[in-house]
Protein backbone atom coordinates (compact mmCIF):
# COMPACT_ATOMS: atom_id res chain seq x y z
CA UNK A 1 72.95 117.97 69.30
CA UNK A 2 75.58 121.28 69.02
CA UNK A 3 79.16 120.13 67.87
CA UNK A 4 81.11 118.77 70.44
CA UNK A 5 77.97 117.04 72.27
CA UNK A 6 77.81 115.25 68.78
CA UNK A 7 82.01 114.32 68.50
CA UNK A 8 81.07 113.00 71.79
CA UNK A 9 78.48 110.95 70.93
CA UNK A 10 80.47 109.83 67.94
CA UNK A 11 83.52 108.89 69.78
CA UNK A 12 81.25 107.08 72.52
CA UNK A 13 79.76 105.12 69.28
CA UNK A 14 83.36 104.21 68.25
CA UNK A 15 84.73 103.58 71.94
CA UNK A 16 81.41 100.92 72.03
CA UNK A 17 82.51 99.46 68.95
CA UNK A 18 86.07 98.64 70.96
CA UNK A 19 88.00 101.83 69.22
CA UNK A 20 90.96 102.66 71.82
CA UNK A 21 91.85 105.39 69.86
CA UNK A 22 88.36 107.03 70.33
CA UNK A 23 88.65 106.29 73.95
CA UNK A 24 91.55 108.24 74.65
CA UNK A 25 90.15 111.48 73.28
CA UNK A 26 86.98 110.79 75.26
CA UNK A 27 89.43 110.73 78.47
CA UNK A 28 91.32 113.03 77.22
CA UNK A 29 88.36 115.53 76.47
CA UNK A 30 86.22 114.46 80.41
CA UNK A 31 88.81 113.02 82.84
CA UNK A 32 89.72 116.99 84.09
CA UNK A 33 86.10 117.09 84.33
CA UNK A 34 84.98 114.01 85.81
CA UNK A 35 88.22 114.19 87.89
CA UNK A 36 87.23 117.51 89.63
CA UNK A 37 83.41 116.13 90.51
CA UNK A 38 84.86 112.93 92.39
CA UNK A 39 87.75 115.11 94.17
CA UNK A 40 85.05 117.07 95.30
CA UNK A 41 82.71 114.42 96.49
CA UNK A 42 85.26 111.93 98.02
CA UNK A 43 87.28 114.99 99.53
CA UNK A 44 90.89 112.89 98.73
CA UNK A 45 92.80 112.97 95.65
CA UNK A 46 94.13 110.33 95.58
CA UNK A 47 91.02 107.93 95.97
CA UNK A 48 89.47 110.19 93.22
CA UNK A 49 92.37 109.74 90.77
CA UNK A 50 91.76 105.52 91.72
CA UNK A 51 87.69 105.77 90.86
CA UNK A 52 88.36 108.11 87.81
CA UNK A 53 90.12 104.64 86.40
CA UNK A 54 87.41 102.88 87.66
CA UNK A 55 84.65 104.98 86.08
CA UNK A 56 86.36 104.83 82.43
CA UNK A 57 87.00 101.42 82.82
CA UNK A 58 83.11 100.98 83.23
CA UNK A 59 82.63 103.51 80.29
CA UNK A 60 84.72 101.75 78.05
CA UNK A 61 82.82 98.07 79.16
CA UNK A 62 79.47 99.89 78.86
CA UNK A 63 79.71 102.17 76.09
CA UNK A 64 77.13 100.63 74.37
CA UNK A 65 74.33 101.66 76.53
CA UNK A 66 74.97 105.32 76.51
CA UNK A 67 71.30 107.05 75.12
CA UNK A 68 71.36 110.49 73.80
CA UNK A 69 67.79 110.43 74.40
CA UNK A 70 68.57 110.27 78.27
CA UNK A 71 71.69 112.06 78.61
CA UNK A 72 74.28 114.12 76.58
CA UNK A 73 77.93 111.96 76.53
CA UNK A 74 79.23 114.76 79.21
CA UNK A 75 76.15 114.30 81.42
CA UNK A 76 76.10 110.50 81.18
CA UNK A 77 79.56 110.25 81.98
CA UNK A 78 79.13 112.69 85.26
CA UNK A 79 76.19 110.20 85.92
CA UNK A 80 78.16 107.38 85.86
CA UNK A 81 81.00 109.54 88.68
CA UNK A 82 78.38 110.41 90.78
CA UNK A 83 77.33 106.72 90.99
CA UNK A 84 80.02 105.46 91.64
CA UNK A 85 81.19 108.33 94.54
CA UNK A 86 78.30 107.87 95.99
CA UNK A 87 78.87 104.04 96.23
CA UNK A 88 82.07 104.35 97.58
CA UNK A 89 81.04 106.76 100.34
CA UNK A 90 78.74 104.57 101.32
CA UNK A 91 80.91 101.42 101.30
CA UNK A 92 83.23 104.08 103.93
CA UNK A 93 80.44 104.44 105.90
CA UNK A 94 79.29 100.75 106.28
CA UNK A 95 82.72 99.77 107.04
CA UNK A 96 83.14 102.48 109.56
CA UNK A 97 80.04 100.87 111.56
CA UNK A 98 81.62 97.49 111.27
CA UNK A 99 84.51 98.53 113.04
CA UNK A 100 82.90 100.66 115.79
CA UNK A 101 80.43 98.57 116.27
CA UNK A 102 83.20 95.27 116.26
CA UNK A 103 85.37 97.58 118.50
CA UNK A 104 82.46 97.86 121.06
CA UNK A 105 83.11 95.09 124.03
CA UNK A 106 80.53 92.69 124.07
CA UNK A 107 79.24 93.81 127.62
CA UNK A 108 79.23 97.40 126.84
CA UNK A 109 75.45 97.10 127.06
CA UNK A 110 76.02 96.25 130.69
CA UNK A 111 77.14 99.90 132.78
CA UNK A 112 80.27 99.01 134.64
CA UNK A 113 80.34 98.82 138.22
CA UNK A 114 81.74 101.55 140.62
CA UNK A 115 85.43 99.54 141.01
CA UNK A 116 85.30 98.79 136.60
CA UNK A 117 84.17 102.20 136.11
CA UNK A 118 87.31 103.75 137.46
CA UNK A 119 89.45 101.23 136.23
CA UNK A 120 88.16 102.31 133.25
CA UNK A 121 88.42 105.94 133.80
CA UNK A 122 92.45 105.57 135.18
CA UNK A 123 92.80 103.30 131.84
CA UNK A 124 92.18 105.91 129.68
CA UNK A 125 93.73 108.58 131.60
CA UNK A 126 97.18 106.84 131.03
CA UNK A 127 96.72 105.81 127.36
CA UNK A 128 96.14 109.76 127.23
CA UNK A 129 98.94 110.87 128.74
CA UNK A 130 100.90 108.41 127.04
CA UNK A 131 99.87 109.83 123.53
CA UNK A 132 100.45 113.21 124.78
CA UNK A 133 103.73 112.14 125.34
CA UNK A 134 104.07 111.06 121.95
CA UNK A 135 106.42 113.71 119.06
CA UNK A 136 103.09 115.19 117.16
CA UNK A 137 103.98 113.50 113.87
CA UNK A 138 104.20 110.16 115.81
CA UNK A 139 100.63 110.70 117.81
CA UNK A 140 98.86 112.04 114.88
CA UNK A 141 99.92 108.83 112.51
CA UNK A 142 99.14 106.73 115.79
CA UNK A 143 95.20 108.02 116.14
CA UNK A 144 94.66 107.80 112.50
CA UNK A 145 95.27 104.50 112.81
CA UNK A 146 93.40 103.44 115.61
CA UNK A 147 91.01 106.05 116.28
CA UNK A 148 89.79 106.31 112.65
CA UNK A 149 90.93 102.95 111.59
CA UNK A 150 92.71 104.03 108.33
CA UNK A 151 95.17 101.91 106.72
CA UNK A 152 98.65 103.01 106.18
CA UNK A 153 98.21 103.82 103.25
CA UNK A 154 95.27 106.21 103.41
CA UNK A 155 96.84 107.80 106.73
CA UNK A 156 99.96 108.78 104.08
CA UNK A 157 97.44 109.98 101.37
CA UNK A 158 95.40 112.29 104.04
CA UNK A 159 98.97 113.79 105.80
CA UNK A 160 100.25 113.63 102.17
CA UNK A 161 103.64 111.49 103.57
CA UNK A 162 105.78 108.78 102.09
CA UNK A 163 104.12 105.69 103.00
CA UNK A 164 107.32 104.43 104.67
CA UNK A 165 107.39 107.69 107.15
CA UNK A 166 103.91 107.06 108.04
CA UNK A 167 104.75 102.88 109.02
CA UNK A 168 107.86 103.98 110.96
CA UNK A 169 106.03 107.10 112.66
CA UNK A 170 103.48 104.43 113.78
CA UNK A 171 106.14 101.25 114.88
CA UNK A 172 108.15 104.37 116.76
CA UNK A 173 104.92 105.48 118.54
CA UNK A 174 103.66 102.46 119.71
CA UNK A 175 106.85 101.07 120.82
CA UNK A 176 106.93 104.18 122.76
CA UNK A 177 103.13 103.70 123.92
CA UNK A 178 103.77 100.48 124.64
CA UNK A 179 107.01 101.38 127.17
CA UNK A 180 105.10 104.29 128.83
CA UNK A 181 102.40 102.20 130.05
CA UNK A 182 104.08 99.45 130.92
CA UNK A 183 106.05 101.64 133.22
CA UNK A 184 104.50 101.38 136.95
């Protein structure tokens, strides 16, 4: 093992034995690292910076079953990133099916009739123009919400606003929504 594969492997010995101290340099040493590899395959800061945390806290729970013989500490800890990305994309994905498919009417199975159909068709033709209607910051906050079904919260991360702006952008919009088609 060259030198600092072997500190590593040291300091993941010490961190297994419950050694903050050796801990810290192992963050200190991969978190830039690791860091850049979950920015890359979540594609949002923010939720990176959130599993980073996660993925020491597991390496400082499960330090004890790093093997050099399977993995130098650099390599095991990427491992351990890419895991856990790749769980959390997939948790995205799942819940994005939930919704569409709990957002689907029950009787969308069944093809309207002529008179539904263009109800339908006039329905969404208003909530159009009505969002077209909308300031930009206002409209774009409003279909992140509903269109993508992101929380507030991850709507301010991915327009990179104050949570606050993004809640009153939304409340603003649909009050405004809600006044334009209510208007005959």
């Amino acid at each position: 093992m060259p030198g600092p594969e072997l500190e590593d492997a040291v300091l993941l010995g010490r961190t297994a034995r419950g050694d903050a101290a050796a801990f810290g340099s192992l963050f200190d040493r991969h978190s830039g690292l690791v860091l850049g590899l979950l920015v890359r395959m979540l594609g949002r800061r923010a939720e990176a910076e959130e599993l980073l945390q996660e993925v020491f806290l597991q390496v400082w729970r499960e330090a004890d079953r790093y093997r050099p013989e399977a993995a130098s500490p650099r390599g095991w800890l990427l491992m351990i990133a890419r895991s856990r990305a790749i769980d959390r994309l997939r948790s995205h994905l799942a819940r994005e099916r939930r919704e569409a498919a709990a957002a689907e009417p029950a009787d969308a199975a069944v093809a309207p009739t002529g008179p539904e159909r263009l109800e339908r068709r006039e329905r969404r033709a208003r909530v159009a123009a009505a969002l077209a209607g909308l300031p930009p910051e206002q409209r774009e906050a409003v279909e992140h919400a509903f269109y993508q079904g992101l929380s507030h919260r991850e709507i301010a991360e991915r327009l990179g606003q104050p949570l606050g702006t993004v809640k009153s952008r939304i409340l603003l919009g649909m009050r405004k929504l809600r006044a334009s088609l209510e208007a005959p």
